[in-house]
C-alpha atoms as a PDB file:
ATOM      1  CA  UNK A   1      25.257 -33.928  31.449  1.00  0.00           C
ATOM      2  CA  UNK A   2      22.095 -31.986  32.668  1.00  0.00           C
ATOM      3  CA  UNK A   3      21.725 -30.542  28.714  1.00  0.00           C
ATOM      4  CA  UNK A   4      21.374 -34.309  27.261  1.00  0.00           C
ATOM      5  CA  UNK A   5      18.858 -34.942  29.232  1.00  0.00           C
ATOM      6  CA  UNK A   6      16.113 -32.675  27.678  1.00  0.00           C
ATOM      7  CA  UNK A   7      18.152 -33.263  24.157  1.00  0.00           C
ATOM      8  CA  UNK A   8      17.487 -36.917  24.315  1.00  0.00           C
ATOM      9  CA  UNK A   9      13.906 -36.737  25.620  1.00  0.00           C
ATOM     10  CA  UNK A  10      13.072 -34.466  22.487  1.00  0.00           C
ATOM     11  CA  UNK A  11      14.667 -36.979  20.407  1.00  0.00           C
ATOM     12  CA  UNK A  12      12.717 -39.818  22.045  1.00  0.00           C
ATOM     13  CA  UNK A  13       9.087 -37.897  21.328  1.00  0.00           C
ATOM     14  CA  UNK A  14      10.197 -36.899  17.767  1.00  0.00           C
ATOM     15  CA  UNK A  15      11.200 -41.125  17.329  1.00  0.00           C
ATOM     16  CA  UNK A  16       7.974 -41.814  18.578  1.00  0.00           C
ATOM     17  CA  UNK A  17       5.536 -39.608  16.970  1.00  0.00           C
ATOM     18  CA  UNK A  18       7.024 -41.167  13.385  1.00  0.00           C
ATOM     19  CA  UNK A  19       6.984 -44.600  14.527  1.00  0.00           C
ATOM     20  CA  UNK A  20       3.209 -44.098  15.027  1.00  0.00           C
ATOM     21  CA  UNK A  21       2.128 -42.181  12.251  1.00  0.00           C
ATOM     22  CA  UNK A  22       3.620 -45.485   9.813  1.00  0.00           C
ATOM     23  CA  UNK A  23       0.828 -46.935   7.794  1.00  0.00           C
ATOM     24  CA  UNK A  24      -0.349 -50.479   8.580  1.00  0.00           C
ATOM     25  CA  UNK A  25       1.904 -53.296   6.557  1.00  0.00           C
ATOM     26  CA  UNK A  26       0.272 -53.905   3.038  1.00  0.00           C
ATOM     27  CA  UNK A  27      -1.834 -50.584   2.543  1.00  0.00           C
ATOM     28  CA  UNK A  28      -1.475 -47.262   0.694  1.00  0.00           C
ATOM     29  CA  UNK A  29      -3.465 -45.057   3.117  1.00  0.00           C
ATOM     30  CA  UNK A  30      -5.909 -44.238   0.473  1.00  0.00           C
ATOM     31  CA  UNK A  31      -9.410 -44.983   1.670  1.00  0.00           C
ATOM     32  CA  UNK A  32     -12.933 -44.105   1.789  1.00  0.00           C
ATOM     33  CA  UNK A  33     -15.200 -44.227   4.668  1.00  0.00           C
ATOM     34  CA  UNK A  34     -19.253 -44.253   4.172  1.00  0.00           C
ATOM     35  CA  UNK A  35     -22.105 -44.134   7.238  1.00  0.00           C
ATOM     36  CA  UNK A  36     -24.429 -47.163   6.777  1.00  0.00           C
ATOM     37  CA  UNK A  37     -28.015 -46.403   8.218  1.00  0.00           C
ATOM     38  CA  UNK A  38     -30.587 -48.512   9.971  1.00  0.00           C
ATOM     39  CA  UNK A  39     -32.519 -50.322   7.332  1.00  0.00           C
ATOM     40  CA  UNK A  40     -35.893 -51.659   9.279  1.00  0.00           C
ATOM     41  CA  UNK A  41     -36.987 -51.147  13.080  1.00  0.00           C
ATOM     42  CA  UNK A  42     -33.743 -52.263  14.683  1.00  0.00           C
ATOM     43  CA  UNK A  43     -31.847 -49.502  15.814  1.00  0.00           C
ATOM     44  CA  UNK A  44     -28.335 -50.668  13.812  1.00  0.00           C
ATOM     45  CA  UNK A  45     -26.054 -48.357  12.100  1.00  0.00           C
ATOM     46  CA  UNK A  46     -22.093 -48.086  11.671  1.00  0.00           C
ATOM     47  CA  UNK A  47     -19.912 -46.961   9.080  1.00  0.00           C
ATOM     48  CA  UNK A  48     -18.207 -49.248   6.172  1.00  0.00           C
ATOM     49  CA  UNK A  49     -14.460 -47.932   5.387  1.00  0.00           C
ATOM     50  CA  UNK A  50     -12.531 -48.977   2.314  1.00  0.00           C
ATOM     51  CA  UNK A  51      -8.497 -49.232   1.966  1.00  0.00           C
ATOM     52  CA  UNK A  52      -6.499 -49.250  -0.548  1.00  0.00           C
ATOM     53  CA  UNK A  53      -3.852 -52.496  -0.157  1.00  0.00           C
ATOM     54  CA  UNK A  54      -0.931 -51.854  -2.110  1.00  0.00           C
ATOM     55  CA  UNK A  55      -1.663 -54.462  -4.531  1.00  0.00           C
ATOM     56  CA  UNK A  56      -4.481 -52.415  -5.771  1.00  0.00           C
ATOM     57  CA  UNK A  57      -7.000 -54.644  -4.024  1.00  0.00           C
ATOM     58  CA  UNK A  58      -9.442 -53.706  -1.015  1.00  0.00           C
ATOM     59  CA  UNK A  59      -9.994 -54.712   2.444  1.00  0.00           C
ATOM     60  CA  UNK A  60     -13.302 -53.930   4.061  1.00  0.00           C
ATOM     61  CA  UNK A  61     -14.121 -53.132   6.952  1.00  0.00           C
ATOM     62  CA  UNK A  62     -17.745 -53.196   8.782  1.00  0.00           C
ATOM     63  CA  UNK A  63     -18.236 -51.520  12.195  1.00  0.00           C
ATOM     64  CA  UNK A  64     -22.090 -51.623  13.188  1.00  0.00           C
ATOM     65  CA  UNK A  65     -23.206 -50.579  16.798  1.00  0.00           C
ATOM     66  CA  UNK A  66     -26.560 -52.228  18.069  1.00  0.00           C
ATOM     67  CA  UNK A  67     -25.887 -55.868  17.072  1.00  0.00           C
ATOM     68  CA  UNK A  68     -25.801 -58.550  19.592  1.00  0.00           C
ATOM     69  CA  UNK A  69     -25.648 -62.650  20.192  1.00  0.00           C
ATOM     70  CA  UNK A  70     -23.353 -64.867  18.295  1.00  0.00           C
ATOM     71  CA  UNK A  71     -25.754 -64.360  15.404  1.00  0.00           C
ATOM     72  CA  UNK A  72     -23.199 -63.893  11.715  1.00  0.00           C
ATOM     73  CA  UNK A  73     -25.228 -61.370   9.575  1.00  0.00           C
ATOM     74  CA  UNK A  74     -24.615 -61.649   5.485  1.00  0.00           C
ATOM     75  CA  UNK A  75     -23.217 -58.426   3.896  1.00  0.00           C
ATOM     76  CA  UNK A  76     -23.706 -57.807   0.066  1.00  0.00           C
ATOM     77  CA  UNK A  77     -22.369 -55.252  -2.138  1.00  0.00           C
ATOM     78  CA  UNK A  78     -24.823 -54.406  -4.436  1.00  0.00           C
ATOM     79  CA  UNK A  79     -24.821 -52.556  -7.818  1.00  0.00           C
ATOM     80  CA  UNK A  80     -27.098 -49.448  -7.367  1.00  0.00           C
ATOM     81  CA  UNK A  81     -28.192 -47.318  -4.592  1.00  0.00           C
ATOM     82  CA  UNK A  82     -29.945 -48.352  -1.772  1.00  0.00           C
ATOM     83  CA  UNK A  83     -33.338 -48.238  -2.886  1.00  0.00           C
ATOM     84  CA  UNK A  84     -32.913 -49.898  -6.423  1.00  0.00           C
ATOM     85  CA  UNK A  85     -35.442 -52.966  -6.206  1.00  0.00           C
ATOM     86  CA  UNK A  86     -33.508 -56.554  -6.396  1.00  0.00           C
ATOM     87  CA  UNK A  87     -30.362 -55.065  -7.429  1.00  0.00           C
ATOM     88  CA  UNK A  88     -28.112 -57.355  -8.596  1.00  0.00           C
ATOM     89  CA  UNK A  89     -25.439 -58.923  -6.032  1.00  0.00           C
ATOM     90  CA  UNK A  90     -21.949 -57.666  -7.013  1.00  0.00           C
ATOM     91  CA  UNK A  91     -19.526 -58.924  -4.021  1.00  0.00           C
ATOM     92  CA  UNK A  92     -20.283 -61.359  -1.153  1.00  0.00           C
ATOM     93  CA  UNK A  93     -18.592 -59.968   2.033  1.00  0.00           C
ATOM     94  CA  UNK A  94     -17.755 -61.554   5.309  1.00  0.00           C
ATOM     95  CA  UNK A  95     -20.997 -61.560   7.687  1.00  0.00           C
ATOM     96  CA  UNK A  96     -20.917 -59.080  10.510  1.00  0.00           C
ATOM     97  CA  UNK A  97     -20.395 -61.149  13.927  1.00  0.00           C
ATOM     98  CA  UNK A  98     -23.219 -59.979  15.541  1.00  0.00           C
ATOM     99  CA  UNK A  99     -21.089 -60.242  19.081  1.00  0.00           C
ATOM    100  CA  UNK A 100     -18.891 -57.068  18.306  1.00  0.00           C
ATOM    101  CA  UNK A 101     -20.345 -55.935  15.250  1.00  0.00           C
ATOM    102  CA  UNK A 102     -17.471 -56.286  13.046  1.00  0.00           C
ATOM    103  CA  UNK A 103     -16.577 -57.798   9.788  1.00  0.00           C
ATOM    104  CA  UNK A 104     -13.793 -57.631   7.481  1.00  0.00           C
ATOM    105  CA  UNK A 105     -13.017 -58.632   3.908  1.00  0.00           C
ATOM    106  CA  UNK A 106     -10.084 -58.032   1.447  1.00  0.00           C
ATOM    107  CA  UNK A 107     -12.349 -58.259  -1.789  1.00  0.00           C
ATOM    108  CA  UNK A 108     -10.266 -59.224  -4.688  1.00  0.00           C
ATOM    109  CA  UNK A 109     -12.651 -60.346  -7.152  1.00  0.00           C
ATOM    110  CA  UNK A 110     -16.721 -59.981  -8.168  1.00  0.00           C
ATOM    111  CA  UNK A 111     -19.233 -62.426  -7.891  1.00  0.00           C
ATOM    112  CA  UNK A 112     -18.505 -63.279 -11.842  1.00  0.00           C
ATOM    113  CA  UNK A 113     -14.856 -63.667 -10.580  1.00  0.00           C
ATOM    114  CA  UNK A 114     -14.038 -60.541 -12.979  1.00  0.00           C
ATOM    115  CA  UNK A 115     -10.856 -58.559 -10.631  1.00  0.00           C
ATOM    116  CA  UNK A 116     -12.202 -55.757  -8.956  1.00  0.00           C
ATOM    117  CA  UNK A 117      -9.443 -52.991  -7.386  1.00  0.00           C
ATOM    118  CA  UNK A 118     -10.134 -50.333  -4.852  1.00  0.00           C
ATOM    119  CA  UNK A 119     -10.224 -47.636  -7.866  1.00  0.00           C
ATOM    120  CA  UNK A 120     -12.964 -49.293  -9.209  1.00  0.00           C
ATOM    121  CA  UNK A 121     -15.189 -49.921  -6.333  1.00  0.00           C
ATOM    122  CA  UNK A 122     -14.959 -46.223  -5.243  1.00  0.00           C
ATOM    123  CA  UNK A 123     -16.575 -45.601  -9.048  1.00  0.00           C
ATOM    124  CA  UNK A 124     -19.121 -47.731  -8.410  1.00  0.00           C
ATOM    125  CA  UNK A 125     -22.733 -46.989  -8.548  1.00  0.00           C
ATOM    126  CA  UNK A 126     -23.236 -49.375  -5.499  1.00  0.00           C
ATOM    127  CA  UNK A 127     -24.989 -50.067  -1.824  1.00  0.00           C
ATOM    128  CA  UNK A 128     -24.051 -51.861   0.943  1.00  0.00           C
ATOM    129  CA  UNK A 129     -27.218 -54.068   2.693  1.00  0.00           C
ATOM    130  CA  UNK A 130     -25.926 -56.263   5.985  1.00  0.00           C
ATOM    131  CA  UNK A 131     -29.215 -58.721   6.642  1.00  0.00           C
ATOM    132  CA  UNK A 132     -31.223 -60.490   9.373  1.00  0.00           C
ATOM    133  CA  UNK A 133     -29.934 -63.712   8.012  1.00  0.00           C
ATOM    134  CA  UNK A 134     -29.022 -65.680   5.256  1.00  0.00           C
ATOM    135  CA  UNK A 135     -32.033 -67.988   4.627  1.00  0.00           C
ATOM    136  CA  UNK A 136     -35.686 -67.838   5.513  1.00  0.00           C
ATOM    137  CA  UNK A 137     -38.385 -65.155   6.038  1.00  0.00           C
ATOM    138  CA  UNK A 138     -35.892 -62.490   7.647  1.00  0.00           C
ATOM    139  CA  UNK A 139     -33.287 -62.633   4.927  1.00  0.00           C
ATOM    140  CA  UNK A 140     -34.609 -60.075   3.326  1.00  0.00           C
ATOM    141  CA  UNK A 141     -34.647 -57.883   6.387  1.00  0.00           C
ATOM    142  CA  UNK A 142     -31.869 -55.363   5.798  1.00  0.00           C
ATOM    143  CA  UNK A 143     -30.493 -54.461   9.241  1.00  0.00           C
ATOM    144  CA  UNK A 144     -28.556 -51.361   7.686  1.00  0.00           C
ATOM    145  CA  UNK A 145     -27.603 -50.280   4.476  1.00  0.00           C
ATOM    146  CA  UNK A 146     -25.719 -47.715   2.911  1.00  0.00           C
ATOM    147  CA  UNK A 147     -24.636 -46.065  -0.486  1.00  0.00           C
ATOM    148  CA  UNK A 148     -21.166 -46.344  -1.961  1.00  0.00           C
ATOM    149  CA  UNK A 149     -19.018 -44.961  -4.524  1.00  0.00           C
ATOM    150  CA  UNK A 150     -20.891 -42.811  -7.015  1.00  0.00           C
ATOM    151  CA  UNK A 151     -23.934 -43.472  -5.352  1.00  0.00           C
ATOM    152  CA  UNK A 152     -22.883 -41.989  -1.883  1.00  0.00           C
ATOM    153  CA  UNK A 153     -24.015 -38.656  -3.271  1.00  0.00           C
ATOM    154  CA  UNK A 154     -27.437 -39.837  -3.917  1.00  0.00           C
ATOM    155  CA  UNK A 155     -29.361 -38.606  -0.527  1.00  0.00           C
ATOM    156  CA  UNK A 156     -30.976 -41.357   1.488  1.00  0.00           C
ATOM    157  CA  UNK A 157     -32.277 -38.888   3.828  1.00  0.00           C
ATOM    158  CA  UNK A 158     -35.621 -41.265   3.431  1.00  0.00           C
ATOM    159  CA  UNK A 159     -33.546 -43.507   6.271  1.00  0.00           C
ATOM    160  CA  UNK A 160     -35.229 -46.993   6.349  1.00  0.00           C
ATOM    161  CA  UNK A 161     -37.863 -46.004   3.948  1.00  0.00           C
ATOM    162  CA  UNK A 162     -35.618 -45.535   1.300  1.00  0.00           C
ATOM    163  CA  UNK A 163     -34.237 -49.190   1.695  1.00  0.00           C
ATOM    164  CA  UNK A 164     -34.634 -51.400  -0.676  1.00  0.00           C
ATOM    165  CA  UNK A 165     -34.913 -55.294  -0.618  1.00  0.00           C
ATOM    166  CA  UNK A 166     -32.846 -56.866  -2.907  1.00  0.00           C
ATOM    167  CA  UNK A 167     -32.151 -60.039  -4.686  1.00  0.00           C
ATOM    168  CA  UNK A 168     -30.369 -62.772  -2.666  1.00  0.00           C
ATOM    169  CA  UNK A 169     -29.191 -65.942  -4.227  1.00  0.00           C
END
């Protein structure tokens, strides 16, 4: 009896350590994770990581440190790098809860409603800007941005100064 003991323990850890290494329901594990800087004086920045759902589509996810209130700040994906002047909108995303920081969207389609799949947004010559707000004089206040895709090689060293406003609509 005293050798099943250590037997069955082992077996236990070796059960365990698979049942946690299983990917989340609905995704491939395929993903791409890019930093997003502070874009003006407030001291915001986070990351933006893309996954690969197994119907080709993406979910997005937003994690900024240094926002605060129940203020909901508007996230665009934009086509070009960060400091392309009034680049075009390409993908609305869910606002960043300015509480915890977070936002998350499973982007299926473009603003021109043309399908869009993970593939193709990792290809993209593209930025992400999250603003102040969604109307008025601070909209175009970008509280951090960062480069995607194709354009996450470009170097945006420049920090804030490299940030471009863009074209809200």
């Amino acid at each position: 009896m005293k050798w099943f003991a250590p037997q069955f323990l082992l077996l236990l850890l070796f059960v365990g350590c698979q049942e946690s290494e299983k990917m989340p329901s609905g995704l491939t594990g395929n993903e791409s994770t890019y930093p997003l800087l502070p874009g003006s004086n407030y001291p915001i920045y986070g990351t933006v990581v893309f996954q690969e759902k197994t119907d080709g589509t993406t979910l997005i996810k937003i994690a900024l440190s240094g926002t605060e209130g129940d203020v909901r700040h508007p996230v665009h994906l934009h086509l070009g790098n960060i400091s392309a002047p009034d680049a075009d909108v390409a993908a609305l995303l869910n606002p960043v809860n300015g509480s915890n920081g977070l936002s998350e969207t499973h982007l299926v389609m473009m603003v021109d409603e043309s399908p869009v799949t993970y593939k193709q947004l990792i290809e993209l010559n593209a930025s992400i800007k999250v603003h102040l707000s969604d109307s008025g004089p601070d909209r175009d206040m970008i509280l951090a941005a960062g480069n995607i895709g194709i354009a996450s090689a470009d170097d945006i060293s420049n920090g804030r100064t490299g940030v471009s406003t863009c074209k809200s609509e």
